[in-house]
Protein backbone atom coordinates (compact mmCIF):
# COMPACT_ATOMS: atom_id res chain seq x y z
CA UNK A 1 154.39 22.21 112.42
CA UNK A 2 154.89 19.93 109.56
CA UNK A 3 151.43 18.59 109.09
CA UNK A 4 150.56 22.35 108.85
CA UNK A 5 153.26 23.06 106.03
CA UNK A 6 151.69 19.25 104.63
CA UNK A 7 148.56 20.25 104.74
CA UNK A 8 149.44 23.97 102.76
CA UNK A 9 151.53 22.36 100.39
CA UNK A 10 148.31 20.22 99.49
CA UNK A 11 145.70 23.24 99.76
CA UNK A 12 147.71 25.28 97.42
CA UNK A 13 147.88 22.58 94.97
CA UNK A 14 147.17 23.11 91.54
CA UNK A 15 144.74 20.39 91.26
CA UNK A 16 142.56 21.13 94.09
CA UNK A 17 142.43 24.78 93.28
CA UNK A 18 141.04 23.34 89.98
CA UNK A 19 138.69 21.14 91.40
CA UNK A 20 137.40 23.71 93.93
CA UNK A 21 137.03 26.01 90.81
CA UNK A 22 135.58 22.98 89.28
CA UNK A 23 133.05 22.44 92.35
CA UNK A 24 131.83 26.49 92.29
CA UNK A 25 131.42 26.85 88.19
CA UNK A 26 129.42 23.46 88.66
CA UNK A 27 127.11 24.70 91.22
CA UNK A 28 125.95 27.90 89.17
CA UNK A 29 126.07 25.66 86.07
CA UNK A 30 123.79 23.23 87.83
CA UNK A 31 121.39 26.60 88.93
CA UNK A 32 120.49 27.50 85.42
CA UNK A 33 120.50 24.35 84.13
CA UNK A 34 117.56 23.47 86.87
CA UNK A 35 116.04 27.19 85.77
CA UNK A 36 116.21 26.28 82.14
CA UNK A 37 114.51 23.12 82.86
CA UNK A 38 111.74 24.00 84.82
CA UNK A 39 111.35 27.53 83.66
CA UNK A 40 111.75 26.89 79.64
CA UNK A 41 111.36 23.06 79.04
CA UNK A 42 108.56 21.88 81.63
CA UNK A 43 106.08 24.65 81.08
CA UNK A 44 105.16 23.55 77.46
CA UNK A 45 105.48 19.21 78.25
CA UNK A 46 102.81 20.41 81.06
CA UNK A 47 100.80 22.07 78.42
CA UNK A 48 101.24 19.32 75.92
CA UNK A 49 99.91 17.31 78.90
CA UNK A 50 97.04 18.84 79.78
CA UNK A 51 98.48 21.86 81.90
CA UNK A 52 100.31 19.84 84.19
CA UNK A 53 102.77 21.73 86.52
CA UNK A 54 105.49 18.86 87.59
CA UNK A 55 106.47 20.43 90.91
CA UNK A 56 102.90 20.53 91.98
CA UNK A 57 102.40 16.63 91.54
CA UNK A 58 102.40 14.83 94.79
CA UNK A 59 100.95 11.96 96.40
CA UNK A 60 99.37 12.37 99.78
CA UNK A 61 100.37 9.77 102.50
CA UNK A 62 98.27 12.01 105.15
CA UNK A 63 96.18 14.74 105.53
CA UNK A 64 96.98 18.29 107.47
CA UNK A 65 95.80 18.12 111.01
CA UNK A 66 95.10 21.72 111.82
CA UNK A 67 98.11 23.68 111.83
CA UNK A 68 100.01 21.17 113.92
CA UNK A 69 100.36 18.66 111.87
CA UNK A 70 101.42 19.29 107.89
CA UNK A 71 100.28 17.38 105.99
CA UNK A 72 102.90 14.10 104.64
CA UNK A 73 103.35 14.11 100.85
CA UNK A 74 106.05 12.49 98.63
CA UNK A 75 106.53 14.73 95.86
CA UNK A 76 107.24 12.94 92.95
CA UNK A 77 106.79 16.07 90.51
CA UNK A 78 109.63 17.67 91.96
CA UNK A 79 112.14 13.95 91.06
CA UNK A 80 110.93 13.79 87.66
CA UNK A 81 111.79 17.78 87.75
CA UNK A 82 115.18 16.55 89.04
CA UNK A 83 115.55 13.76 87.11
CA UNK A 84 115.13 15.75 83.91
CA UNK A 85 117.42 18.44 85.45
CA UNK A 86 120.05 15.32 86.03
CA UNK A 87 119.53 14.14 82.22
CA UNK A 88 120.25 17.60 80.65
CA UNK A 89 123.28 18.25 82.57
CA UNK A 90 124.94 14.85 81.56
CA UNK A 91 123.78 15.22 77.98
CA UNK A 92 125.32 18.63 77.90
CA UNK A 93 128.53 17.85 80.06
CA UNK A 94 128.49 14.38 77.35
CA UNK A 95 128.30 16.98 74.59
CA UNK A 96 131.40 19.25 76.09
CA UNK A 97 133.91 16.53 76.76
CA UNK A 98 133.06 14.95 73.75
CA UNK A 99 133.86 18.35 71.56
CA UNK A 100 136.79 18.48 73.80
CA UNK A 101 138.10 15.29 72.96
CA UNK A 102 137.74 16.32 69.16
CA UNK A 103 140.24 18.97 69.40
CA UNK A 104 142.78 17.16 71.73
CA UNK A 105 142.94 13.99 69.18
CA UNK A 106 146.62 13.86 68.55
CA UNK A 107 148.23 14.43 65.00
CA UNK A 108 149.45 10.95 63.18
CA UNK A 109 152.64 9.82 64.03
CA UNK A 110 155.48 11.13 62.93
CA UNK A 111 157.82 8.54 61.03
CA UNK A 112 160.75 7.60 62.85
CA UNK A 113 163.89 7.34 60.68
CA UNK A 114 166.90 5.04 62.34
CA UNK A 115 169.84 7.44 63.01
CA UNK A 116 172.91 5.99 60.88
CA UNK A 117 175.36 4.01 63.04
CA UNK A 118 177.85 5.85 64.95
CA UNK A 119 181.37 5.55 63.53
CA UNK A 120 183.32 3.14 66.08
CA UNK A 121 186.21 4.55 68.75
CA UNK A 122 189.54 3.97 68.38
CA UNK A 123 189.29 1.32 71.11
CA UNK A 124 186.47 -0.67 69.26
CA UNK A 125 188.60 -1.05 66.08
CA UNK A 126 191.26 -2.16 68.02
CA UNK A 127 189.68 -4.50 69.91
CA UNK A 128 187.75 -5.51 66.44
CA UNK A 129 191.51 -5.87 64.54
CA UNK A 130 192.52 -8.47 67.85
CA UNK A 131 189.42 -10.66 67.26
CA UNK A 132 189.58 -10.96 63.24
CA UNK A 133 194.09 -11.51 63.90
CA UNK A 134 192.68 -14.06 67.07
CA UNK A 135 190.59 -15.76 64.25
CA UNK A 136 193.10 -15.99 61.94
CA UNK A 137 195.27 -17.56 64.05
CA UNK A 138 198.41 -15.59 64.05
């Protein structure tokens, strides 16, 4: 029973309710980043190079065999689609925490002035008026 109450204390913890949160807005952020990319962006670098579709580009290893056999391809259109994809994202998550960090840059310092000193007890001066008699030598 107490690694269940454990475990819900650490479920319902703010962090990983954040991160979670984190996780989903990331996914769908990742979606239309990829549907920017290869919707908006590649379309006119394929035109610019000679009406080149990215996701199309593959290099066959082996032939189809009938319908048995697809054919084996690595499809290096589709990484460079991702790659770009990857490159976005981090520019534009760079761009983010780097606007973020603008407005969370902490005002200057605030000068510290010492306190004045405390006026001593009753017990201090006493024991103060003993030392300076002790020195004295009464």
């Amino acid at each position: 029973m107490k690694m269940l109450q454990e475990f819900r204390e650490f479920a319902v913890k703010g962090n990983v309710i954040d991160m979670a949160v984190g996780v989903i807005i990331g996914t769908a952020f990742g979606r239309i980043v990829s549907s920017f990319v290869s919707d908006v962006v590649m379309p006119p670098i394929g035109v610019l190079l000679g009406g080149v579709d990215f996701s199309d580009l593959v290099y066959t290893l082996r032939e189809a065999v009938g319908e048995e056999a697809p054919a084996v391809v690595i499809s290096y259109g589709r990484f460079i689609q991702t790659v770009i994809d990857f490159t976005i994202i981090a520019f534009v998550i760079f761009m983010a925490i780097r606007f973020i960090n603008r407005l969370k840059r902490n005002p200057p310092p605030v000068p510290v002035v010492p306190a004045p000193p405390l006026e001593p007890s009753a017990e201090e001066k006493l024991l103060t008026e003993i030392r300076d008699l002790l020195k004295a030598g009464r």
